[in-house]
Protein backbone atom coordinates (compact mmCIF):
# COMPACT_ATOMS: atom_id res chain seq x y z
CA UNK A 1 6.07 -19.82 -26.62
CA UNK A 2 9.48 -20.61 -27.50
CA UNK A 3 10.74 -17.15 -26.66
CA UNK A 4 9.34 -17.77 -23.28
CA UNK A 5 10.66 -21.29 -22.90
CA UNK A 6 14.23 -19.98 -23.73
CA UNK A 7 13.78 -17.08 -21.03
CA UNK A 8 13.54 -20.09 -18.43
CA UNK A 9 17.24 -21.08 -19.51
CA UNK A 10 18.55 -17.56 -18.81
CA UNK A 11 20.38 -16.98 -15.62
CA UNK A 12 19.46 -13.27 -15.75
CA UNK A 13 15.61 -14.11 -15.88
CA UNK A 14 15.78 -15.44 -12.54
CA UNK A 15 18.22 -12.17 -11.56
CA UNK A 16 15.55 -10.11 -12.86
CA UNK A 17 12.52 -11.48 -10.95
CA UNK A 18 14.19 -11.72 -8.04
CA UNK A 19 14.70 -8.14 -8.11
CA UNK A 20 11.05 -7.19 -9.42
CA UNK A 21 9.71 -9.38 -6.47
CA UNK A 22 12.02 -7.34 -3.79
CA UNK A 23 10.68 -3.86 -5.71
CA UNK A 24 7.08 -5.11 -5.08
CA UNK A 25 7.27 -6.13 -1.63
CA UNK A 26 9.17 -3.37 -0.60
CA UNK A 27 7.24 -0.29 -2.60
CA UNK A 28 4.02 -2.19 -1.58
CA UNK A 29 4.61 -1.68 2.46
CA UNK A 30 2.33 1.05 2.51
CA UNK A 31 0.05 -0.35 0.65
CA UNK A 32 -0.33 -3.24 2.87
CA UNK A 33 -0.59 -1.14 5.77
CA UNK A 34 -3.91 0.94 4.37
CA UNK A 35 -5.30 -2.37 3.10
CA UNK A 36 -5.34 -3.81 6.88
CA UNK A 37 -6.45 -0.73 7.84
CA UNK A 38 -9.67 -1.01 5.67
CA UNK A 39 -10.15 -4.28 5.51
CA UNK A 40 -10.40 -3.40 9.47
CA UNK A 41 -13.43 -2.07 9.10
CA UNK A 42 -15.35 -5.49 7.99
CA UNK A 43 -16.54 -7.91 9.88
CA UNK A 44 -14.09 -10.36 10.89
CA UNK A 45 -15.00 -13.33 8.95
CA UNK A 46 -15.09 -10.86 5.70
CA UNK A 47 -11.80 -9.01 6.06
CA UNK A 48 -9.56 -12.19 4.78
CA UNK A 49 -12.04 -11.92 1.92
CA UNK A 50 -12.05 -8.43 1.67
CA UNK A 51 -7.79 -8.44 1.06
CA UNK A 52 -8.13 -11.04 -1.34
CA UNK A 53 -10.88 -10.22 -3.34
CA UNK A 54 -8.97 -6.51 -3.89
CA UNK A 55 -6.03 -7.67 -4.34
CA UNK A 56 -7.27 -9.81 -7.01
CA UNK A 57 -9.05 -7.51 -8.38
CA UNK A 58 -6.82 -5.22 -8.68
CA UNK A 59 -3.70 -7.35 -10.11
CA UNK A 60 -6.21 -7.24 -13.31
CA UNK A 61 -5.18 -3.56 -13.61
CA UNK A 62 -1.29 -4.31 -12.61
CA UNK A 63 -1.11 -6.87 -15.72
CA UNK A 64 -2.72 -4.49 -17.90
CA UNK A 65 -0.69 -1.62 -17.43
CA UNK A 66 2.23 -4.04 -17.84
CA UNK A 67 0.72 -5.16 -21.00
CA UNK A 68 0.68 -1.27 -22.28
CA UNK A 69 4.02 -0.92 -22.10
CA UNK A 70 3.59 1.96 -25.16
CA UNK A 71 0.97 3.57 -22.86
CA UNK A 72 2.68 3.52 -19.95
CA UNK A 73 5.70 4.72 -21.42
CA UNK A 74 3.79 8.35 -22.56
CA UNK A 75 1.75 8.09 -19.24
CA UNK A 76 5.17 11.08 -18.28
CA UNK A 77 4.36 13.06 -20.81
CA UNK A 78 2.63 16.44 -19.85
CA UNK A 79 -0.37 17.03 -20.79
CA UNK A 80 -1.95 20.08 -18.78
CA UNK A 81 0.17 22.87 -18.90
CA UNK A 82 -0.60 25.93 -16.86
CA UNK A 83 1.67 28.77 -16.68
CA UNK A 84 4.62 27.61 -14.86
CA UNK A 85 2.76 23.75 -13.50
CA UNK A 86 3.14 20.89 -16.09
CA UNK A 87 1.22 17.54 -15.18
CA UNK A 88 1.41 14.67 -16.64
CA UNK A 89 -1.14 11.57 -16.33
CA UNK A 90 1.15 10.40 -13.61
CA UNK A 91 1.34 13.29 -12.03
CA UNK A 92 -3.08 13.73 -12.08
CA UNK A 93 -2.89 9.93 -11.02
CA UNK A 94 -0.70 10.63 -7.95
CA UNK A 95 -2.28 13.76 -6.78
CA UNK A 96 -6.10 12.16 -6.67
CA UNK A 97 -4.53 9.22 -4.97
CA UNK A 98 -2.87 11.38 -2.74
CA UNK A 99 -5.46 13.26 -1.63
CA UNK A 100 -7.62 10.29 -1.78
CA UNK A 101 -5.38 8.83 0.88
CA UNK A 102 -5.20 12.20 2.84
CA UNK A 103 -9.07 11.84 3.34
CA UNK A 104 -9.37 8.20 4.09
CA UNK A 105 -6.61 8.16 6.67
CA UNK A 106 -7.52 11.69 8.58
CA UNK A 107 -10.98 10.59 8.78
CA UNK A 108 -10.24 7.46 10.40
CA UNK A 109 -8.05 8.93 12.57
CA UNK A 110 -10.71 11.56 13.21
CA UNK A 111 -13.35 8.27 14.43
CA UNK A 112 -10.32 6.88 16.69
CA UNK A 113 -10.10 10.11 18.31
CA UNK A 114 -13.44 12.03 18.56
CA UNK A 115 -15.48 8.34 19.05
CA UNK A 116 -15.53 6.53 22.14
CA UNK A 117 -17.37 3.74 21.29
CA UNK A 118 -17.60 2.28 17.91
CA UNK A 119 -21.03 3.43 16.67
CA UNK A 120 -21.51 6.35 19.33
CA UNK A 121 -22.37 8.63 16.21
CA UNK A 122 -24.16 5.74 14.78
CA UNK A 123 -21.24 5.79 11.81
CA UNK A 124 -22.40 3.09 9.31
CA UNK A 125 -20.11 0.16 8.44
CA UNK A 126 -19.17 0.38 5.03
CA UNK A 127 -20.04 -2.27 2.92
CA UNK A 128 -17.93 -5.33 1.51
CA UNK A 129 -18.14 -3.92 -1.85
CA UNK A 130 -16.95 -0.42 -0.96
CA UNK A 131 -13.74 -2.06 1.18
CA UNK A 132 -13.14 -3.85 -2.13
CA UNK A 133 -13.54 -1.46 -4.87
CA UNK A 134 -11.30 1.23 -2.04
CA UNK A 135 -8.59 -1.36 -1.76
CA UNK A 136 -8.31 -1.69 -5.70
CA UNK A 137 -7.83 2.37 -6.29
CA UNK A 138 -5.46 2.69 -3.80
CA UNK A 139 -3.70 -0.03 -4.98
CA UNK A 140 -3.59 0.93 -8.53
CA UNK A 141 -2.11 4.39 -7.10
CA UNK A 142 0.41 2.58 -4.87
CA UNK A 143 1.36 -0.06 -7.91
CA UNK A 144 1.92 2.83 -10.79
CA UNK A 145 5.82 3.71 -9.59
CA UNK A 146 6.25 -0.14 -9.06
CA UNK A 147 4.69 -0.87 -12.67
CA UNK A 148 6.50 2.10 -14.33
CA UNK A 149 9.94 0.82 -12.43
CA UNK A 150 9.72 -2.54 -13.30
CA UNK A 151 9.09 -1.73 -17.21
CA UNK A 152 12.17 0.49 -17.04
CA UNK A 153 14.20 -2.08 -15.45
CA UNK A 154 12.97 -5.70 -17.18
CA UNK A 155 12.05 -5.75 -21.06
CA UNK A 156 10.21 -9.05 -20.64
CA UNK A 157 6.69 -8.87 -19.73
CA UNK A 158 6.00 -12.16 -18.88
CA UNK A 159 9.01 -11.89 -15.61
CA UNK A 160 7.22 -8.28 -15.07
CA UNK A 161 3.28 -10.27 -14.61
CA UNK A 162 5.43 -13.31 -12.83
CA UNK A 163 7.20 -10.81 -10.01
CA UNK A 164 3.69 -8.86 -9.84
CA UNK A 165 1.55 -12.28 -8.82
CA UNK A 166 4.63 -13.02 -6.55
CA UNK A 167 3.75 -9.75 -5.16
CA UNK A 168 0.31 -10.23 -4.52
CA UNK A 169 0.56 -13.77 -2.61
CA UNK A 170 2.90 -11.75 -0.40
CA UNK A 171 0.66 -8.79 0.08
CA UNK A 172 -2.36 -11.13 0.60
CA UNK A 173 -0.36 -13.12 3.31
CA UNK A 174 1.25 -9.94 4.97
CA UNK A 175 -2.13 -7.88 5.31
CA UNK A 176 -3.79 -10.30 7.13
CA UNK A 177 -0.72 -10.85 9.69
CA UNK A 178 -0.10 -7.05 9.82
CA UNK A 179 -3.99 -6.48 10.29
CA UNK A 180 -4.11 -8.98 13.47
CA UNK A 181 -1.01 -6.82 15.00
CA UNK A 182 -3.39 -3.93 14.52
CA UNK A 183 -6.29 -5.18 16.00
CA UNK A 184 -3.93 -6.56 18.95
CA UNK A 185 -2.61 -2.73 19.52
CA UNK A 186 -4.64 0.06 18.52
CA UNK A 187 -1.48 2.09 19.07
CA UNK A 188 0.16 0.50 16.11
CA UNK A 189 -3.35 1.50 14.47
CA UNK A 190 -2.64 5.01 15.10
CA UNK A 191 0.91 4.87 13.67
CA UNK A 192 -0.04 3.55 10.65
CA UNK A 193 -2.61 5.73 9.80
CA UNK A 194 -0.38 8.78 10.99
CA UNK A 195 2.14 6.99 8.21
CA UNK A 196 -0.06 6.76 5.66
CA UNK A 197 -1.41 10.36 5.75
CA UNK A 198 2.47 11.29 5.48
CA UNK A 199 2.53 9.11 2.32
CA UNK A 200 -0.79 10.81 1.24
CA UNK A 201 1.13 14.12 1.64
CA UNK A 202 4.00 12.37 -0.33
CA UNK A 203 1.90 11.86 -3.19
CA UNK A 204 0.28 15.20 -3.21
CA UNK A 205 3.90 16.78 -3.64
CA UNK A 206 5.11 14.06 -6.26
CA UNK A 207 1.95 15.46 -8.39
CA UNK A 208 3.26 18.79 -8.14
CA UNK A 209 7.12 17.54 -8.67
CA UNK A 210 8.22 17.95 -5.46
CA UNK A 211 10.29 14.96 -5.21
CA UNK A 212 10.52 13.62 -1.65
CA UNK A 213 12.87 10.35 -0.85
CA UNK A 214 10.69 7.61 0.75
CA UNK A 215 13.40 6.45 2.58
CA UNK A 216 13.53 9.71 5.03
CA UNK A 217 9.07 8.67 5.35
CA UNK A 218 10.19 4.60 5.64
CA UNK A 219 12.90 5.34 8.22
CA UNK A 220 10.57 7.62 10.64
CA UNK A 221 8.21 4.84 10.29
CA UNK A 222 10.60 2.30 11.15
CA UNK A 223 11.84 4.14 14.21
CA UNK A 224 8.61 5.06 15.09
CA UNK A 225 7.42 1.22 15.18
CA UNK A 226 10.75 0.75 16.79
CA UNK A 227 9.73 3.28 19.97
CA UNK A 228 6.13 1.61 19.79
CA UNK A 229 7.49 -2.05 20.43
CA UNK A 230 9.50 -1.31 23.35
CA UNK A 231 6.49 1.18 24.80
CA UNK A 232 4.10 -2.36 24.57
CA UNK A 233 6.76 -4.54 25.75
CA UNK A 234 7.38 -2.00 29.07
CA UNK A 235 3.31 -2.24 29.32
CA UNK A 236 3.10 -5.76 29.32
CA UNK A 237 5.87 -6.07 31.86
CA UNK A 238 4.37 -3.83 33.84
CA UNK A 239 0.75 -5.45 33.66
CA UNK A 240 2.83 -8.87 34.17
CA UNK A 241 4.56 -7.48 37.58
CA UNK A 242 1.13 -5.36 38.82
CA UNK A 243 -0.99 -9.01 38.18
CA UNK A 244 1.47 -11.35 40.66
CA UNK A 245 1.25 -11.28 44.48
CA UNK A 246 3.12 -9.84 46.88
């Protein structure tokens, strides 16, 4: 307790979370994007629910991976080696997540195409308890760069489990905004999912080493969205012009 009282009176504590928070919001903007994207698939009055319930959830396994800083810290160290492919727990971590993420978001894509009405192939709803227990894998996939970062960057755990429920308020907030704008413009649906099966891909290649920068995948999403936003706002001018009289 004292330790952490004196932390308090430490100008770079408040350096250091400031800089944890701005790593979690910005490493978690895919991650909000697939969590709107499930949650989508609720009932409305259970998708706020949903996000938070997940979230929660899954900040459990955030705090303890902080916590095992001496497991996390071997969690690079290869452990299948196969001729010339060395994997580490990572590495096994990012390519089921990846590929995990490469399923979920082509076969959604795959009922926004092929289905013309929602149930037309009678395609069950998935349950509350399968949106949850989906939101906290992907999460805990999303979070392990974040976690691994923020341990290589902070030595204090208790500003590490401070910037991570920072995080999570933020991500709770966000998803529901972002999922509204979704609903709104099933375009912006599309995108996202189309983004998220490139970060899927990213993951995949990460596993096998294959480093790609997220800022080239964050940039074509940005100008993407960019493209998107002006393509609505010409539509609703349009639809504004078409609906006044002569």
């Amino acid at each position: 307790m004292p330790e952490l009282i004196a932390l308090l009176y430490e100008p770079a504590t408040y350096v250091s979370l400031i800089t944890l928070i701005f790593l979690e919001i910005v490493l978690g903007v895919d991650n909000i994007i697939f969590i709107a994207i499930l949650a989508g698939k609720l009932p409305k009055q259970q998708q706020q629910s949903a996000r938070a319930w997940g979230l929660s959830l899954a900040i459990i396994g955030r705090i303890g991976m902080l916590l095992g800083i001496a497991w996390m810290a071997h969690l690079t160290d290869p452990i299948l080696n196969v001729g010339p492919v060395h994997m580490s727990g990572r590495d096994m971590i990012l390519l089921a997540g990846g590929l995990f993420l490469i399923y979920k978001s082509a076969m959604e894509i795959y009922e926004k195409v092929e289905l013309k009405e929602e149930g037309e192939l009678n395609v069950a709803r998935e349950t509350f308890g399968a949106i949850v227990g989906q939101i906290i894998i992907i999460d805990m996939v999303f979070s392990l760069d974040s976690v691994i970062t923020a341990v290589g960057l902070v030595d204090e755990v208790p500003i590490m489990i401070a910037a991570v429920m920072v995080g999570l308020v933020v991500m709770i907030i966000a998803s529901g905004k972002i999922a509204d704008i979704l609903d709104e413009h099933p375009s912006l649906k599309m995108l996202g999912l189309s983004f998220l099966l490139m970060i899927g891909t990213m993951l995949v290649a990460e596993g096998f080493h294959q480093e790609i920068p997220r800022g080239y995948i964050y940039f074509s999403l940005a100008f993407s969205v960019l493209v998107e936003i002006f393509n609505i706002k010409h539509n609703t001018n349009v639809k504004k012009q078409s609906s006044q009289p002569n």
